[in-house]
C-alpha atoms as a PDB file:
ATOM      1  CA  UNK A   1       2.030  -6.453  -3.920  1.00  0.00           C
ATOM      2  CA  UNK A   2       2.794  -2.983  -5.279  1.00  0.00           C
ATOM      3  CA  UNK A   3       5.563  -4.617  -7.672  1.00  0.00           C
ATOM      4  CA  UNK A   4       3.035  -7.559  -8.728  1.00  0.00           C
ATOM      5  CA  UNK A   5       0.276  -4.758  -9.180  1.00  0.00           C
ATOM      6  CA  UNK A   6       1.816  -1.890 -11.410  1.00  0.00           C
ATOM      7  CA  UNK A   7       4.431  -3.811 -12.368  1.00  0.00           C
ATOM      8  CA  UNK A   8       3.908  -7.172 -13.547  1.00  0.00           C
ATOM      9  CA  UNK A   9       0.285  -6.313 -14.305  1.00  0.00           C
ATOM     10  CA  UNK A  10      -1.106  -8.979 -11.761  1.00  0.00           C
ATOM     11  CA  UNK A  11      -5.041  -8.474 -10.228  1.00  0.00           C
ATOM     12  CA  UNK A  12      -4.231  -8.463  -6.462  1.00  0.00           C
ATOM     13  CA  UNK A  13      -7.594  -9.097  -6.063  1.00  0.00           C
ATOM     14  CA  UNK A  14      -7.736 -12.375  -6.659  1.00  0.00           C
ATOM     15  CA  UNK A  15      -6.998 -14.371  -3.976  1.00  0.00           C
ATOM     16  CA  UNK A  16      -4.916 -16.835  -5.919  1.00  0.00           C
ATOM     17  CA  UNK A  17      -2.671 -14.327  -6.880  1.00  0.00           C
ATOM     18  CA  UNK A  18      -2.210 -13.124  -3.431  1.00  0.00           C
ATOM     19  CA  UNK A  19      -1.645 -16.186  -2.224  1.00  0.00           C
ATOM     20  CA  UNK A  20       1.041 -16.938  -4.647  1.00  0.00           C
ATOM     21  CA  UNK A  21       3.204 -13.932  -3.712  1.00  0.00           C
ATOM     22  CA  UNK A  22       2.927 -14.764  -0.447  1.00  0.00           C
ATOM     23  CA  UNK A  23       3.284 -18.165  -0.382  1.00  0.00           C
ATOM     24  CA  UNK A  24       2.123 -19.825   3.093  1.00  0.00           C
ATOM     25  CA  UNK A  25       2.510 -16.840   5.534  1.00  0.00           C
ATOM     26  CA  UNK A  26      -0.781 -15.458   3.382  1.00  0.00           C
ATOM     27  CA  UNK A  27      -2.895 -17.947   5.238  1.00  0.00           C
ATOM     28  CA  UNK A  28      -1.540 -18.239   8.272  1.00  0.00           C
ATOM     29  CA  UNK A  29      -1.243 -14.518   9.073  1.00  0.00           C
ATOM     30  CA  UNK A  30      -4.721 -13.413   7.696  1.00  0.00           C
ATOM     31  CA  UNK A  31      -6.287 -15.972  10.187  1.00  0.00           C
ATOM     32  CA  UNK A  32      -3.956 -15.033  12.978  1.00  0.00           C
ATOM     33  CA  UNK A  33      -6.197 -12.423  15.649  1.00  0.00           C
ATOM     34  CA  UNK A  34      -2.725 -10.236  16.540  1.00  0.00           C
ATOM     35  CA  UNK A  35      -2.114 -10.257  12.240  1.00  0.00           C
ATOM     36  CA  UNK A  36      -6.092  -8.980  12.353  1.00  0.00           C
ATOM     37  CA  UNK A  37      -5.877  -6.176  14.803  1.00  0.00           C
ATOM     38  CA  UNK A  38      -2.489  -4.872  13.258  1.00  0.00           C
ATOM     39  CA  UNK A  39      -4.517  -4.702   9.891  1.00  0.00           C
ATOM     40  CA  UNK A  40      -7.433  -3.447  11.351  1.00  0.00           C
ATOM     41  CA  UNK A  41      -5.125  -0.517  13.334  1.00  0.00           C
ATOM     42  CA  UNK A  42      -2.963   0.617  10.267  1.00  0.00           C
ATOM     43  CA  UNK A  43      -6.222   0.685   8.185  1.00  0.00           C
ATOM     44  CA  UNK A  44      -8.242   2.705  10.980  1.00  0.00           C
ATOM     45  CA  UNK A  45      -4.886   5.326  11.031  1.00  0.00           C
ATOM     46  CA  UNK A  46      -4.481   5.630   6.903  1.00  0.00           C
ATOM     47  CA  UNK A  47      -8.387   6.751   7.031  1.00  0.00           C
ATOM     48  CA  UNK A  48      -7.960   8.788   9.904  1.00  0.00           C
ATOM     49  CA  UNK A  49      -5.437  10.231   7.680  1.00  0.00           C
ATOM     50  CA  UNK A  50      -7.412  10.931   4.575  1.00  0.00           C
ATOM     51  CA  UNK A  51      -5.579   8.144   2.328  1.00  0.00           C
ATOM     52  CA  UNK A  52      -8.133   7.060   0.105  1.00  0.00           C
ATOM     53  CA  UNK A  53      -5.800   5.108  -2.751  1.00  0.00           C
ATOM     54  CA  UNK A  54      -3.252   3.084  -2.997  1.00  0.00           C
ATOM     55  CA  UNK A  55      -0.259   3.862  -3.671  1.00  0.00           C
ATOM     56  CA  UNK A  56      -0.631   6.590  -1.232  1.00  0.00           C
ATOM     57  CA  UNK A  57       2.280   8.463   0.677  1.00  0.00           C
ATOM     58  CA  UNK A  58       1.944  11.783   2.671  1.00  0.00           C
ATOM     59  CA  UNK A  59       5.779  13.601   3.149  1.00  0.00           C
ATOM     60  CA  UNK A  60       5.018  17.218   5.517  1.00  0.00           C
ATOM     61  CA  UNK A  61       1.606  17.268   4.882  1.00  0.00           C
ATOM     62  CA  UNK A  62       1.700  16.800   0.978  1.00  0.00           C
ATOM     63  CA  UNK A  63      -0.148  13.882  -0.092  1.00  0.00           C
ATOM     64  CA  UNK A  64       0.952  12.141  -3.100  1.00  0.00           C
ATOM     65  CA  UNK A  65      -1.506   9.494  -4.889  1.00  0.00           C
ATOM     66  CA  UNK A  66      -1.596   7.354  -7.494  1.00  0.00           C
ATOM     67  CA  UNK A  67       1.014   5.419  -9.301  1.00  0.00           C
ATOM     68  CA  UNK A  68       1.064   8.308 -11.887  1.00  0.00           C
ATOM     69  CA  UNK A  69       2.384  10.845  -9.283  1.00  0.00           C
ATOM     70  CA  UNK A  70       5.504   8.822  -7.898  1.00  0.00           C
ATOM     71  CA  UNK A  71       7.669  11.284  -9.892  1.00  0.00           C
ATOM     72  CA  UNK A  72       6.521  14.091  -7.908  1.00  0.00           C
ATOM     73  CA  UNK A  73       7.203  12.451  -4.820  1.00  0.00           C
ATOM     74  CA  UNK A  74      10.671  11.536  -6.135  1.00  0.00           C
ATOM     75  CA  UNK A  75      11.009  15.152  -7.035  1.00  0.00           C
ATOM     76  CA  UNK A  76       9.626  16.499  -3.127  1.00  0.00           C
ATOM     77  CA  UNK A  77      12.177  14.114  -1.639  1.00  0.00           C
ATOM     78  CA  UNK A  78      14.747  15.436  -4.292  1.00  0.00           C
ATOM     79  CA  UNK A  79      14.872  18.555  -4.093  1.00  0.00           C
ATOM     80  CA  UNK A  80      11.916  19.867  -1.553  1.00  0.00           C
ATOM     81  CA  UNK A  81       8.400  21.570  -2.005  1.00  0.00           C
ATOM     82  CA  UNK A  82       7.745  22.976  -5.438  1.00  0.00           C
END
C-alpha cells in the first residue's frame, strides 16, 4: 500500500485499487471476523498511541510522520537522537 501510495502515485482509496494490490485475500480477509478484530485492535493501539498519519513510526518515544520526514527517521536509526 505504502509503495502503491507514495510511490506509484495510486489513490488507495479507491477500492478498486486496493483490491488490485491485493488480489483475492482483499475480500476474503476484510469479511473474515478474526481479520476484523485484528484491524479493529492495531487501530484502537496506534490511537492510543497518538498516531494520527500515515506513514507514522514512533522509535524511543520520537514520533516521525509523514512521508516527508522518512530521512529523519533514517538518520535516528543511523546515527541516534539529534
Amino acid at each position: 500500500m505504502y509503495r502503491a501510495y507514495f510511490v506509484d502515485d495510486q489513490n488507495i482509496a479507491e477500492a478498486e485499487v486496493v483490491a488490485g494490490l491485493a488480489r483475492d485475500d482483499f475480500n476474503a480477509a476484510s469479511s473474515d471476523p478474526t481479520t476484523k478484530a485484528r484491524f479493529k485492535a492495531e487501530i484502537d493501539m496506534a490511537e492510543a498511541r497518538g498516531v494520527f498519519g500515515s506513514p507514522f513510526f514512533i522509535v524511543e518515544g520520537e514520533r516521525f510522520w509523514g512521508n516527508d520526514r522518512v530521512p529523519q527517521l533514517e538518520r535516528w536509526l543511523a546515527s541516534g537522537p539529534y
